[in-house]
Protein backbone atom coordinates (compact mmCIF):
# COMPACT_ATOMS: atom_id res chain seq x y z
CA UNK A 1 -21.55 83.84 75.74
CA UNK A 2 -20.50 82.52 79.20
CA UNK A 3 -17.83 81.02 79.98
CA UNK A 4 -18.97 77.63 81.50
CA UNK A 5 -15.34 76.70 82.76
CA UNK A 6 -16.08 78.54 85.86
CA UNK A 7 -18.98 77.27 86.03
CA UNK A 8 -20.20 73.66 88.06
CA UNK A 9 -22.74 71.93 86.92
CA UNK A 10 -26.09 70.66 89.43
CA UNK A 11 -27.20 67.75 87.39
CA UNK A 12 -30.84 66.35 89.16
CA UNK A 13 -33.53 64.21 87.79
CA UNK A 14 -36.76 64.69 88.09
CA UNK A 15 -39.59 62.37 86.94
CA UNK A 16 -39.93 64.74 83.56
CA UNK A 17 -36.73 64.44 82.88
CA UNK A 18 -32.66 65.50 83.82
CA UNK A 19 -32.36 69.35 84.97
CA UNK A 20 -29.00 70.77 84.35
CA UNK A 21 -27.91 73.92 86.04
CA UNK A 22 -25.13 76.02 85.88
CA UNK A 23 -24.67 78.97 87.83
CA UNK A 24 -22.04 81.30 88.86
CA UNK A 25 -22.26 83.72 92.20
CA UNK A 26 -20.90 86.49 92.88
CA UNK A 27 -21.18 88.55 96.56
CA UNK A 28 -23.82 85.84 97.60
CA UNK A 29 -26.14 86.65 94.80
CA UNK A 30 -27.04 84.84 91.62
CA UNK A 31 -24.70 86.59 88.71
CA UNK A 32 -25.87 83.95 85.80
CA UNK A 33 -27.62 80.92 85.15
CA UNK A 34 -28.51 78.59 82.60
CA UNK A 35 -30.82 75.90 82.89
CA UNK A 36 -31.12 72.84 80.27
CA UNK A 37 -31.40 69.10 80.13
CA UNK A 38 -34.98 67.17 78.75
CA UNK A 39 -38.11 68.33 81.09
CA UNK A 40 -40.64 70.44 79.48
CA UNK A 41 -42.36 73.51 80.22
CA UNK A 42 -45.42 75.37 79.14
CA UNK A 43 -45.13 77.66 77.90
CA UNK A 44 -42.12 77.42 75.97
CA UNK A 45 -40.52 80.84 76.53
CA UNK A 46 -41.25 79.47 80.59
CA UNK A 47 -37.31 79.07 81.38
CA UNK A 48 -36.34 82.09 80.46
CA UNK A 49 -39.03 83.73 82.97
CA UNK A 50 -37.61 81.54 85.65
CA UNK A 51 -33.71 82.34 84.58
CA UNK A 52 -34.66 86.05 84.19
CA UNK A 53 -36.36 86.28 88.25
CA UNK A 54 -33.32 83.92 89.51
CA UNK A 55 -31.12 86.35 88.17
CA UNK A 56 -29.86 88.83 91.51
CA UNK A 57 -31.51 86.33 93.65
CA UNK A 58 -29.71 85.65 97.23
CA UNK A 59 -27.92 81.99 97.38
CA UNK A 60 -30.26 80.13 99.70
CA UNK A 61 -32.05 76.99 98.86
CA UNK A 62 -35.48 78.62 100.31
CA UNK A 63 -35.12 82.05 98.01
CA UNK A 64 -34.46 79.97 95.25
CA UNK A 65 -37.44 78.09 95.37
CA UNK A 66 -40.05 80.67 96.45
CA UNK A 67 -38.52 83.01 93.36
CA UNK A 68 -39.21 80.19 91.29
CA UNK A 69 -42.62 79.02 92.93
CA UNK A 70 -43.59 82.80 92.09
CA UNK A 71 -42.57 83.10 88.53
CA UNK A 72 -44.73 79.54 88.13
CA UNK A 73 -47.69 81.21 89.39
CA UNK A 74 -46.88 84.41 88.08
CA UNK A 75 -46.50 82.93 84.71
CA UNK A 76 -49.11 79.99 85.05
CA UNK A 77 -46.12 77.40 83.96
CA UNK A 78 -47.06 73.88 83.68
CA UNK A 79 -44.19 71.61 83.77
CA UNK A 80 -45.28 67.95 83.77
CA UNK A 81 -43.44 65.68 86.31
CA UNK A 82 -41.42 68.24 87.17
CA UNK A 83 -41.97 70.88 89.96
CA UNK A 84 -40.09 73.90 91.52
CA UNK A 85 -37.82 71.75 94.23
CA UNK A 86 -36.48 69.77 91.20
CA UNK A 87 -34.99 72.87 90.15
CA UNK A 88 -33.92 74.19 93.38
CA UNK A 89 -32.34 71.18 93.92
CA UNK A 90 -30.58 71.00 90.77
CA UNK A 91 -29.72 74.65 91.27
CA UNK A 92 -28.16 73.65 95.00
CA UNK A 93 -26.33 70.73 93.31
CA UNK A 94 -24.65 73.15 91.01
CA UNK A 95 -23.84 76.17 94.11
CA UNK A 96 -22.49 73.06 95.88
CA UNK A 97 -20.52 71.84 93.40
């Protein structure tokens, strides 16, 4: 379980729906993050591909986004009103607190 306390939250909405990210850092890199709110993505098990690449990933809004423009390719995700920048910029939101 992680402890959100030390964790701030990017809140961003998209036009499918809020994104809510929390993420904690640790020597520049991505330690952990959890991604929630009510957008959808095909196929389900989707986030967890995106949270699982993210993982390790260097804190900069333009490796955030290719990693997760990658795993949508990658993983052929379809999310519908909702593309990779809304998550990088919810993601940001959250590093910026």
């Amino acid at each position: 379980m992680m402890d959100l306390t030390k964790m701030k939250p990017g809140i961003h909405k998209s036009k499918g729906g809020l994104i809510r990210s929390f993420v904690t850092v640790e020597n520049g890199m991505i330690k952990d993050i959890t991604i929630s709110g009510d957008f959808f993505l095909f196929p389900e098990e989707a986030i967890f591909k995106v949270l699982e690449q993210l993982k390790g990933a260097p804190v900069s809004r333009e490796e955030i986004q290719r990693n997760i423009e990658e795993t949508y390719l990658r993983e052929n995700i379809q999310s519908p009103g909702t593309s990779p920048a809304d998550f990088t910029e919810s993601i940001m939101k959250a590093l910026e607190g």
